[in-house]
PDB file of N, CA and C in Angstrom:
ATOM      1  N   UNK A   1     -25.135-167.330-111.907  1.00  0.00           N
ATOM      2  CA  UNK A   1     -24.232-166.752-112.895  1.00  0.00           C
ATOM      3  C   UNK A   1     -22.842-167.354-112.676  1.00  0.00           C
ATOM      4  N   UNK A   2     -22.213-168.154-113.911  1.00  0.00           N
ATOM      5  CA  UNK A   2     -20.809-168.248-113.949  1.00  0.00           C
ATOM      6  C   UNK A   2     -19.565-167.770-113.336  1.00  0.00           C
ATOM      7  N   UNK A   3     -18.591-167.669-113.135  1.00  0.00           N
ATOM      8  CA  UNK A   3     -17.802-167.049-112.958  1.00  0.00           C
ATOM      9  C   UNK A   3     -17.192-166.119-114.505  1.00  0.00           C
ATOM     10  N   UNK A   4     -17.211-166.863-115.399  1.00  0.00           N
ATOM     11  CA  UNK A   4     -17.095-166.543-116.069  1.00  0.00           C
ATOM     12  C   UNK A   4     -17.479-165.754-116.803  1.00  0.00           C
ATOM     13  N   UNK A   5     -19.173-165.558-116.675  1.00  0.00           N
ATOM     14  CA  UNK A   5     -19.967-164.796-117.178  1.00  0.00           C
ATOM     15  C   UNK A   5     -20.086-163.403-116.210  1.00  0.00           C
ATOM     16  N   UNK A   6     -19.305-163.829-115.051  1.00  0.00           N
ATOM     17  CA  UNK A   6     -19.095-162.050-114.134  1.00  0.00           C
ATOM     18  C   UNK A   6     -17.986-161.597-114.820  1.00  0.00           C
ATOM     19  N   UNK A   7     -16.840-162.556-115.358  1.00  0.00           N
ATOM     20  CA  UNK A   7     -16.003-161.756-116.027  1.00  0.00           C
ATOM     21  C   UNK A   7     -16.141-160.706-117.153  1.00  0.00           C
ATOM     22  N   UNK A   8     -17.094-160.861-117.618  1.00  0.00           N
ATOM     23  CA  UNK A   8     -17.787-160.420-119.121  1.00  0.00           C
ATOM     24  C   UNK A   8     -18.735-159.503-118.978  1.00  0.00           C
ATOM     25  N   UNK A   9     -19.041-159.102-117.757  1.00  0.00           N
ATOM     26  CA  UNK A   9     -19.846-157.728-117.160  1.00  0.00           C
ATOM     27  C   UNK A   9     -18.613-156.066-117.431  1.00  0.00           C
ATOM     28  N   UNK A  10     -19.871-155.498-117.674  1.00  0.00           N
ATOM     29  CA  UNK A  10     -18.911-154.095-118.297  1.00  0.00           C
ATOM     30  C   UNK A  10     -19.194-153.398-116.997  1.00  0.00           C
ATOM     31  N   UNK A  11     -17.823-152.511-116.921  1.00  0.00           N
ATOM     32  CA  UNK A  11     -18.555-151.726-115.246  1.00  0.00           C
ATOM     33  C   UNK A  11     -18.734-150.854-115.282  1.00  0.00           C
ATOM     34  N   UNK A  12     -19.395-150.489-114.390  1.00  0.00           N
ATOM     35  CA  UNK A  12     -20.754-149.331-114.498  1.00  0.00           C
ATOM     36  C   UNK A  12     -20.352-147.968-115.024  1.00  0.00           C
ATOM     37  N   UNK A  13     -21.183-147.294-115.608  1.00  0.00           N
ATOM     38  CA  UNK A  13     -21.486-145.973-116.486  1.00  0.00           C
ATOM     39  C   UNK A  13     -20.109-145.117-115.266  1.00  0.00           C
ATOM     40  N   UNK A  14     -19.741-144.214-116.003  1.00  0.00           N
ATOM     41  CA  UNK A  14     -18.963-143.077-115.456  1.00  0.00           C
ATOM     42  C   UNK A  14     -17.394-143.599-114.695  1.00  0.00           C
ATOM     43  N   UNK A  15     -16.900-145.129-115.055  1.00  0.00           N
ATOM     44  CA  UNK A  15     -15.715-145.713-113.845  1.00  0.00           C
ATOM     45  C   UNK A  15     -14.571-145.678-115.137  1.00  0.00           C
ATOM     46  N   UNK A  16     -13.396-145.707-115.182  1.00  0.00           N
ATOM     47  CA  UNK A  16     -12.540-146.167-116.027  1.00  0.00           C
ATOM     48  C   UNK A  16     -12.449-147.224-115.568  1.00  0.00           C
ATOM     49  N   UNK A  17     -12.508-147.838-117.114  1.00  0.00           N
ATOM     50  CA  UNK A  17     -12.406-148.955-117.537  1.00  0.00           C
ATOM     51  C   UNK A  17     -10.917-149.912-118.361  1.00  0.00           C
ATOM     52  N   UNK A  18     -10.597-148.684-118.595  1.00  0.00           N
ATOM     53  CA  UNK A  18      -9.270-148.998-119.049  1.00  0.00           C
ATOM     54  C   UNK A  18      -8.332-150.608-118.623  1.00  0.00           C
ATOM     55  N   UNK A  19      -8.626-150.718-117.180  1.00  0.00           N
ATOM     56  CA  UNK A  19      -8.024-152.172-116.758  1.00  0.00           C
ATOM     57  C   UNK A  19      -8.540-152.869-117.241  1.00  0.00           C
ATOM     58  N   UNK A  20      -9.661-153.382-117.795  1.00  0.00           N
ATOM     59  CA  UNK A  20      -9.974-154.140-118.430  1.00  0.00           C
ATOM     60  C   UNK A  20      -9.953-154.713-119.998  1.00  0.00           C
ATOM     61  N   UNK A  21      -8.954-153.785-120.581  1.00  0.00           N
ATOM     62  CA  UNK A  21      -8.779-153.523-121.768  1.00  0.00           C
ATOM     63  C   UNK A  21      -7.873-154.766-122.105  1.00  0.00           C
ATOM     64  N   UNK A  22      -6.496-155.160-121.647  1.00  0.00           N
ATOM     65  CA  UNK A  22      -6.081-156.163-121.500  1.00  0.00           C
ATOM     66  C   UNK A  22      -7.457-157.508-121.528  1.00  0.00           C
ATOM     67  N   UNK A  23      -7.781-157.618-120.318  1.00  0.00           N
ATOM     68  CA  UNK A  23      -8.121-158.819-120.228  1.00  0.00           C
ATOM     69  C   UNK A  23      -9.640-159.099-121.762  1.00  0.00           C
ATOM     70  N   UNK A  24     -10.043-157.477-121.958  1.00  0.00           N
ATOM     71  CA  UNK A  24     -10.637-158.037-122.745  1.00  0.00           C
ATOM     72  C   UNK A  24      -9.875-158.555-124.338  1.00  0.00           C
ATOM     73  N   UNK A  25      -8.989-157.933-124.429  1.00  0.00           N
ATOM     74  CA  UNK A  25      -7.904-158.348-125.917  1.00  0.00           C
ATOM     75  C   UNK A  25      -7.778-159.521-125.686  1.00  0.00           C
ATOM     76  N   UNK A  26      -7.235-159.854-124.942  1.00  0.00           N
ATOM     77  CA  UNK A  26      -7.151-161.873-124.498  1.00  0.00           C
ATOM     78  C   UNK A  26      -8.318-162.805-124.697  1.00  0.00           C
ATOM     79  N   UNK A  27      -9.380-162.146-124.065  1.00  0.00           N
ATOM     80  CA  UNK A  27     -10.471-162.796-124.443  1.00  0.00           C
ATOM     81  C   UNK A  27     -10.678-163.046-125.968  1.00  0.00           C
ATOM     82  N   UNK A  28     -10.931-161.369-126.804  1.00  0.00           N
ATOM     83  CA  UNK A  28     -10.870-161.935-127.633  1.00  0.00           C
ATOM     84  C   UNK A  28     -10.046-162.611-128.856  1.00  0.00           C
ATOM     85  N   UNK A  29      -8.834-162.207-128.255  1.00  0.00           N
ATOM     86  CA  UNK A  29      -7.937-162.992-129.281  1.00  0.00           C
ATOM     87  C   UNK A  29      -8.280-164.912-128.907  1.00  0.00           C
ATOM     88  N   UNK A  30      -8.673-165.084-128.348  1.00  0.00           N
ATOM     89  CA  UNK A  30      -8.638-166.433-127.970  1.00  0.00           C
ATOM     90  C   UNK A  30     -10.160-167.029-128.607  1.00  0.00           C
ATOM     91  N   UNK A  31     -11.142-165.947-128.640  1.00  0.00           N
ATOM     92  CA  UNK A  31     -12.113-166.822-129.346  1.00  0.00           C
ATOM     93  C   UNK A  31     -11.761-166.776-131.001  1.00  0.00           C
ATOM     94  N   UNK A  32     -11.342-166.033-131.375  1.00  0.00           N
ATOM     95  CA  UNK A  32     -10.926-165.811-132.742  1.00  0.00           C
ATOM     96  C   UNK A  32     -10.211-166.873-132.951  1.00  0.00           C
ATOM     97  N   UNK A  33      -9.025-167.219-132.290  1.00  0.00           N
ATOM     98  CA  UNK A  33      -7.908-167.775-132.457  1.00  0.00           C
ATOM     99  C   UNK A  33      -8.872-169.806-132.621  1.00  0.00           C
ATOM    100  N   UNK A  34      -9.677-169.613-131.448  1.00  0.00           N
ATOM    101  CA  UNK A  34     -10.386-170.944-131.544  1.00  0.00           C
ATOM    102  C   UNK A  34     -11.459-170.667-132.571  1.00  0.00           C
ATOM    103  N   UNK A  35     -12.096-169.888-133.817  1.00  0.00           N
ATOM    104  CA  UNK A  35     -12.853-169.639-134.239  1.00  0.00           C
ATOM    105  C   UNK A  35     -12.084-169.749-136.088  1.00  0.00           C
ATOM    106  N   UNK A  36     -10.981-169.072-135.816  1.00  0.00           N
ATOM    107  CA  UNK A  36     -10.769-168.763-137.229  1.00  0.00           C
ATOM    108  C   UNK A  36      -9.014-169.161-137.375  1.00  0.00           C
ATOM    109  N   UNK A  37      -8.642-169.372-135.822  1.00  0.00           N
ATOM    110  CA  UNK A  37      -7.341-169.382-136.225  1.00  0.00           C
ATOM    111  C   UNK A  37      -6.477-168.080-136.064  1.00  0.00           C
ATOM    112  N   UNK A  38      -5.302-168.178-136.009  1.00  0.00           N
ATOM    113  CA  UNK A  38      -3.945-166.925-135.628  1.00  0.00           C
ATOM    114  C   UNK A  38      -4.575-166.021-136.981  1.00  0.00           C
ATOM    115  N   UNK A  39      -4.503-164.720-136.989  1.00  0.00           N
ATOM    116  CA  UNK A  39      -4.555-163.613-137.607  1.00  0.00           C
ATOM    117  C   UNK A  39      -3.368-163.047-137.954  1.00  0.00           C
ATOM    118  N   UNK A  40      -2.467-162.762-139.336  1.00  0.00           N
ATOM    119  CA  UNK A  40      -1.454-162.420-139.578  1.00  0.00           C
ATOM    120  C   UNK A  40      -1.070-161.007-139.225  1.00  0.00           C
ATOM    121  N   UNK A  41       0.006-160.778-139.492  1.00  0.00           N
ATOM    122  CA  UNK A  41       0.231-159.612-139.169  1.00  0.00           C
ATOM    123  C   UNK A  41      -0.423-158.956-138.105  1.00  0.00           C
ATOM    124  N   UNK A  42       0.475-157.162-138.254  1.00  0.00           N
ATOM    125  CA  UNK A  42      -0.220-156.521-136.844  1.00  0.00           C
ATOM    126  C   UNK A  42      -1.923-156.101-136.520  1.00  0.00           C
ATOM    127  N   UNK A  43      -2.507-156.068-135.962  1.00  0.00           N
ATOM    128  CA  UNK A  43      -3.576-155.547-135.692  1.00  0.00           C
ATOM    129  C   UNK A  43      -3.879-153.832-135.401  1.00  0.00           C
ATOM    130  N   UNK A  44      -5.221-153.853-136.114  1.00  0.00           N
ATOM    131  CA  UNK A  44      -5.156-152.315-135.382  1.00  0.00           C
ATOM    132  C   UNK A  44      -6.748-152.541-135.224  1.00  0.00           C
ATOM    133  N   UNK A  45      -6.594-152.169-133.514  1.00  0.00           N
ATOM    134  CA  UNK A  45      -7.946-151.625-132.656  1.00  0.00           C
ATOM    135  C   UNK A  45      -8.440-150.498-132.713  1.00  0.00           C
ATOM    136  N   UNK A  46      -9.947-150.578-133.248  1.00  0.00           N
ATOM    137  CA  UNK A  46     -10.604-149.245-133.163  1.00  0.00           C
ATOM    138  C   UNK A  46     -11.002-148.897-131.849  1.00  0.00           C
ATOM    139  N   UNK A  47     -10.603-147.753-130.879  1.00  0.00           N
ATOM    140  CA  UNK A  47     -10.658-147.506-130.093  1.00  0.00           C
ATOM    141  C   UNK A  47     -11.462-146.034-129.735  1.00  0.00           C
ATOM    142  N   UNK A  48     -12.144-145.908-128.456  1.00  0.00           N
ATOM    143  CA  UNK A  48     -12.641-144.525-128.275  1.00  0.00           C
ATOM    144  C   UNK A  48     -11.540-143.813-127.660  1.00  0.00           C
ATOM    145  N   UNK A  49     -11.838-142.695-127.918  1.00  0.00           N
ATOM    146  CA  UNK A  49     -10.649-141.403-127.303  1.00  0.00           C
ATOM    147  C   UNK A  49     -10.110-141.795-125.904  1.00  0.00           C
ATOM    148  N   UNK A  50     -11.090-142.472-124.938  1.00  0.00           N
ATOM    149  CA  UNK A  50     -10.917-142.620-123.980  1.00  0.00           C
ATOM    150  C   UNK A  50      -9.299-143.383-123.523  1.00  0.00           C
ATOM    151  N   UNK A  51      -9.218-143.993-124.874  1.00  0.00           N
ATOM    152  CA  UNK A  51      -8.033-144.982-124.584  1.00  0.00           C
ATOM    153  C   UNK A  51      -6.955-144.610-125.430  1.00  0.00           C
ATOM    154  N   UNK A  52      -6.753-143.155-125.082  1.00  0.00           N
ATOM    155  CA  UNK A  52      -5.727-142.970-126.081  1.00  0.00           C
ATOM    156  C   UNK A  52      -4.650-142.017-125.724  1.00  0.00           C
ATOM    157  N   UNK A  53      -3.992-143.286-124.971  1.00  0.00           N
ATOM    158  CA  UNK A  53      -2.863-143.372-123.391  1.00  0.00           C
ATOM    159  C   UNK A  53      -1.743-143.877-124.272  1.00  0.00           C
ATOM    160  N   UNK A  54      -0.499-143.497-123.028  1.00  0.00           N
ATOM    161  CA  UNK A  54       0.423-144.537-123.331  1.00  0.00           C
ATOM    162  C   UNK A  54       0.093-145.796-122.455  1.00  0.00           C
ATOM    163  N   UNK A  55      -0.477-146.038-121.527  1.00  0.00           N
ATOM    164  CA  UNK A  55      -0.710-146.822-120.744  1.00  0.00           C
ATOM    165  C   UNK A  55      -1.818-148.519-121.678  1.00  0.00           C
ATOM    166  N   UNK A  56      -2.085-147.464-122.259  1.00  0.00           N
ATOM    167  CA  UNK A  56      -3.165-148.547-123.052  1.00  0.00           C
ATOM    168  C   UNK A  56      -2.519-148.817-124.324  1.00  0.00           C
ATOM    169  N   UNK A  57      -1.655-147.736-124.931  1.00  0.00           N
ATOM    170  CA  UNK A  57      -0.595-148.333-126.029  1.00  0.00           C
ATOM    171  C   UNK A  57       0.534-149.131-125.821  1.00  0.00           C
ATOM    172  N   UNK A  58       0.611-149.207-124.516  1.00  0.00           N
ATOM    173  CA  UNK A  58       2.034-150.360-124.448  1.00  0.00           C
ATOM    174  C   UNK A  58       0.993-151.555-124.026  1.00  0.00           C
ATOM    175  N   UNK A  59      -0.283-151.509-123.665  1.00  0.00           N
ATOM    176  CA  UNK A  59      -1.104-152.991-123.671  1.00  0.00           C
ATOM    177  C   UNK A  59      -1.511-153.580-125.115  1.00  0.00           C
ATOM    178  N   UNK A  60      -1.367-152.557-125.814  1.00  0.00           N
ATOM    179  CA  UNK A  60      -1.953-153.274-127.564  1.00  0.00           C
ATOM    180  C   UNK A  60      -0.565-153.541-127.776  1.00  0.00           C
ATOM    181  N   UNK A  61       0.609-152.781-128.025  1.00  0.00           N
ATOM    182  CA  UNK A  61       1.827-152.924-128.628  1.00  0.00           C
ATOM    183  C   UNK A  61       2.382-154.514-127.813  1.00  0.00           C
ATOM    184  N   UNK A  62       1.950-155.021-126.424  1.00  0.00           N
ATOM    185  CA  UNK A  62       2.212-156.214-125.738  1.00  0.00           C
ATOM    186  C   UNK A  62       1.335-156.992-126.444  1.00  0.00           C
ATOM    187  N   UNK A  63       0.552-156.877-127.300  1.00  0.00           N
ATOM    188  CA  UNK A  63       0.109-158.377-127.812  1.00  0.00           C
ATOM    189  C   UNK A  63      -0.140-158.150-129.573  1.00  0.00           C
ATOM    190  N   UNK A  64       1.111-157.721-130.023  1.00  0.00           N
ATOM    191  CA  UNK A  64       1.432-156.949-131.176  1.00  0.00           C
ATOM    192  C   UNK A  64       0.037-156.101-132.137  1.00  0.00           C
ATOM    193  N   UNK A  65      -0.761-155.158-131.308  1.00  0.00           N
ATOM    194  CA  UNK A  65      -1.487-154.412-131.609  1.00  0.00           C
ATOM    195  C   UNK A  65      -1.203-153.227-131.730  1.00  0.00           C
ATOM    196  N   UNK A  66      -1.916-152.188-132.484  1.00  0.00           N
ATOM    197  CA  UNK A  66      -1.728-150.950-132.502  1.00  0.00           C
ATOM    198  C   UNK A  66      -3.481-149.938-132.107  1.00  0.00           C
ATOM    199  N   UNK A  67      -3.976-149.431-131.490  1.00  0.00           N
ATOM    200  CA  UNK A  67      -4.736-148.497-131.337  1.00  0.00           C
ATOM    201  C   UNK A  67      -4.880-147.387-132.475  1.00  0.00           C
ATOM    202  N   UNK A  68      -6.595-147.326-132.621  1.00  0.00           N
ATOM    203  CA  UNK A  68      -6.587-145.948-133.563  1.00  0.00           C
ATOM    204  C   UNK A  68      -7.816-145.333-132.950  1.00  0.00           C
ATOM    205  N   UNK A  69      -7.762-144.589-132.846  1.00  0.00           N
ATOM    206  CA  UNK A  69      -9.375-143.207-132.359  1.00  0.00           C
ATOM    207  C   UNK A  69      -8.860-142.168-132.858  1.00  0.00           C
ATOM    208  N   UNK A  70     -10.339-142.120-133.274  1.00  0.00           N
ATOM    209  CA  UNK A  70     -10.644-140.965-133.763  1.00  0.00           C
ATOM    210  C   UNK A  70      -9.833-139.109-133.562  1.00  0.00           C
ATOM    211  N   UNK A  71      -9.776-138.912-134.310  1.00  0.00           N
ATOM    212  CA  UNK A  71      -8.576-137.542-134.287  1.00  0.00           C
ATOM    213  C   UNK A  71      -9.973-136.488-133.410  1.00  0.00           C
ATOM    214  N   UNK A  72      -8.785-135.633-132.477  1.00  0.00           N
ATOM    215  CA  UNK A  72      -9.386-134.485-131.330  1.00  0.00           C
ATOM    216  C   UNK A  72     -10.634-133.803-132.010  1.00  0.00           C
ATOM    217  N   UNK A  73     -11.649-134.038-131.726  1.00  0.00           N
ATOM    218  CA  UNK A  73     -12.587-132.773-132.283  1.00  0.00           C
ATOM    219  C   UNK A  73     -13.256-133.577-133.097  1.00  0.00           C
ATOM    220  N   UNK A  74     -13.422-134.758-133.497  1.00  0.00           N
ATOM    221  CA  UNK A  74     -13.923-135.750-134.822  1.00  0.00           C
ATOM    222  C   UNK A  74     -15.000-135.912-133.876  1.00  0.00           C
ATOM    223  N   UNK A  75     -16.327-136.429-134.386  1.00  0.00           N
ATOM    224  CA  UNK A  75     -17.878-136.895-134.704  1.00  0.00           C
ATOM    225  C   UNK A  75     -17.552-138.224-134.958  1.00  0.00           C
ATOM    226  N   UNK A  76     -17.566-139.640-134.849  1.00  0.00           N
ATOM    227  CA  UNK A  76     -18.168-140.649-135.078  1.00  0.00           C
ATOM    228  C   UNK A  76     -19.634-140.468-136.403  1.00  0.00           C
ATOM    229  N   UNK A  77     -19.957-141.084-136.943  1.00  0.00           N
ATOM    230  CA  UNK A  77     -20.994-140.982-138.135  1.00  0.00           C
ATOM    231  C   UNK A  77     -21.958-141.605-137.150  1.00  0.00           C
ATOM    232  N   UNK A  78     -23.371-141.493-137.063  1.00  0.00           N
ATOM    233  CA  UNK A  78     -24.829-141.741-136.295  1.00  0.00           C
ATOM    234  C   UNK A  78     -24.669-143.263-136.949  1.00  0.00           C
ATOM    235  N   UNK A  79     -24.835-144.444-135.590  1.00  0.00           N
ATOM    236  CA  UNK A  79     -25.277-145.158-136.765  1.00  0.00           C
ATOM    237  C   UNK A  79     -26.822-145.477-137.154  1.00  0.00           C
ATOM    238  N   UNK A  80     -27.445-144.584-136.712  1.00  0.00           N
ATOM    239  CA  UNK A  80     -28.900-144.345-137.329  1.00  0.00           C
ATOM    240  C   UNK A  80     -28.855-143.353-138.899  1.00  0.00           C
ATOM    241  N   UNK A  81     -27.813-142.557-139.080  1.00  0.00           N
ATOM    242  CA  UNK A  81     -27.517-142.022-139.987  1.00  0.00           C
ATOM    243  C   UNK A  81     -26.680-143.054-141.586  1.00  0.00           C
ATOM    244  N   UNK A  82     -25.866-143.764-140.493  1.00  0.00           N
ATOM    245  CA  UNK A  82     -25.032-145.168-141.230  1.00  0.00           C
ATOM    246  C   UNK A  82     -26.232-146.213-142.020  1.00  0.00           C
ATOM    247  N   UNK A  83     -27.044-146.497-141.089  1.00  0.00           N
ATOM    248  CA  UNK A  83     -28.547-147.089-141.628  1.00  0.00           C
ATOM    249  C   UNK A  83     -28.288-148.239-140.799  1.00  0.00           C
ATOM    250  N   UNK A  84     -27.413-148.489-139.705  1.00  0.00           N
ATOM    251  CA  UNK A  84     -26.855-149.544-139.108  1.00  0.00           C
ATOM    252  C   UNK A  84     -28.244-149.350-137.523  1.00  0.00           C
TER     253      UNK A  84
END
Protein backbone atom coordinates (compact mmCIF):
# COMPACT_ATOMS: atom_id res chain seq x y z
CA UNK A 1 0.00 0.00 0.00
CA UNK A 2 1.11 3.58 -1.02
CA UNK A 3 1.74 6.09 1.16
CA UNK A 4 -0.60 7.78 -0.28
CA UNK A 5 -3.26 5.44 -0.33
CA UNK A 6 -2.76 5.26 3.83
CA UNK A 7 -3.52 8.81 3.53
CA UNK A 8 -7.02 8.15 2.16
CA UNK A 9 -7.97 5.56 4.94
CA UNK A 10 -10.97 6.83 7.12
CA UNK A 11 -10.35 6.16 10.89
CA UNK A 12 -11.97 3.84 12.65
CA UNK A 13 -15.80 3.81 13.71
CA UNK A 14 -16.40 5.86 17.07
CA UNK A 15 -12.71 8.39 16.86
CA UNK A 16 -13.15 12.10 15.84
CA UNK A 17 -12.30 12.72 12.84
CA UNK A 18 -12.55 16.18 12.55
CA UNK A 19 -8.52 16.60 11.92
CA UNK A 20 -8.84 15.31 8.98
CA UNK A 21 -11.29 17.54 7.58
CA UNK A 22 -8.67 19.99 6.39
CA UNK A 23 -6.50 17.64 4.78
CA UNK A 24 -9.40 16.10 3.20
CA UNK A 25 -10.73 19.73 1.56
CA UNK A 26 -7.19 19.96 0.02
CA UNK A 27 -7.35 16.81 -1.36
CA UNK A 28 -10.25 17.49 -2.84
CA UNK A 29 -9.97 20.80 -4.02
CA UNK A 30 -6.92 19.70 -5.89
CA UNK A 31 -8.47 16.87 -7.82
CA UNK A 32 -11.23 19.12 -8.96
CA UNK A 33 -8.97 21.87 -9.57
CA UNK A 34 -6.81 19.22 -11.88
CA UNK A 35 -10.18 17.78 -13.17
CA UNK A 36 -12.34 20.74 -13.96
CA UNK A 37 -10.38 23.64 -13.03
CA UNK A 38 -10.78 26.66 -10.08
CA UNK A 39 -14.54 26.74 -9.01
CA UNK A 40 -15.96 30.32 -8.70
CA UNK A 41 -17.14 31.78 -5.99
CA UNK A 42 -17.71 30.59 -2.32
CA UNK A 43 -18.38 27.04 -1.61
CA UNK A 44 -20.73 25.46 0.63
CA UNK A 45 -19.97 21.92 2.26
CA UNK A 46 -22.58 19.59 3.11
CA UNK A 47 -21.61 18.52 6.33
CA UNK A 48 -22.83 16.06 9.26
CA UNK A 49 -23.76 17.62 12.63
CA UNK A 50 -20.69 16.27 13.78
CA UNK A 51 -18.82 19.19 12.28
CA UNK A 52 -20.65 21.86 13.33
CA UNK A 53 -17.79 23.68 15.37
CA UNK A 54 -16.16 26.75 15.27
CA UNK A 55 -13.10 24.83 14.97
CA UNK A 56 -14.15 23.27 11.69
CA UNK A 57 -15.75 26.68 10.52
CA UNK A 58 -12.63 28.63 10.61
CA UNK A 59 -11.09 25.41 8.46
CA UNK A 60 -13.83 25.90 5.59
CA UNK A 61 -13.88 29.82 6.01
CA UNK A 62 -9.56 29.22 5.49
CA UNK A 63 -10.07 27.91 2.11
CA UNK A 64 -13.05 30.28 1.32
CA UNK A 65 -15.78 27.67 2.28
CA UNK A 66 -18.79 27.74 4.23
CA UNK A 67 -20.36 24.52 6.12
CA UNK A 68 -24.08 23.51 6.19
CA UNK A 69 -25.77 20.49 8.36
CA UNK A 70 -28.57 19.76 8.85
CA UNK A 71 -30.73 21.89 11.51
CA UNK A 72 -30.92 20.15 15.47
CA UNK A 73 -33.52 17.45 15.43
CA UNK A 74 -33.62 17.02 11.32
CA UNK A 75 -33.74 13.25 9.67
CA UNK A 76 -31.55 13.09 6.59
CA UNK A 77 -34.16 11.44 3.78
CA UNK A 78 -33.30 7.21 3.54
CA UNK A 79 -31.44 6.93 0.61
CA UNK A 80 -33.27 3.70 0.05
CA UNK A 81 -36.35 5.89 0.39
CA UNK A 82 -34.50 8.64 -2.18
CA UNK A 83 -34.35 5.45 -4.63
CA UNK A 84 -30.52 6.21 -4.47
Amino acid sequence: MSARQRRALPPPANRRDDGLLAATLDAAATVTAEVAGPLPGTLTVDLDAGYDYQTCRQVLAARGMVGQTPPVGSQRPSRLAAGG
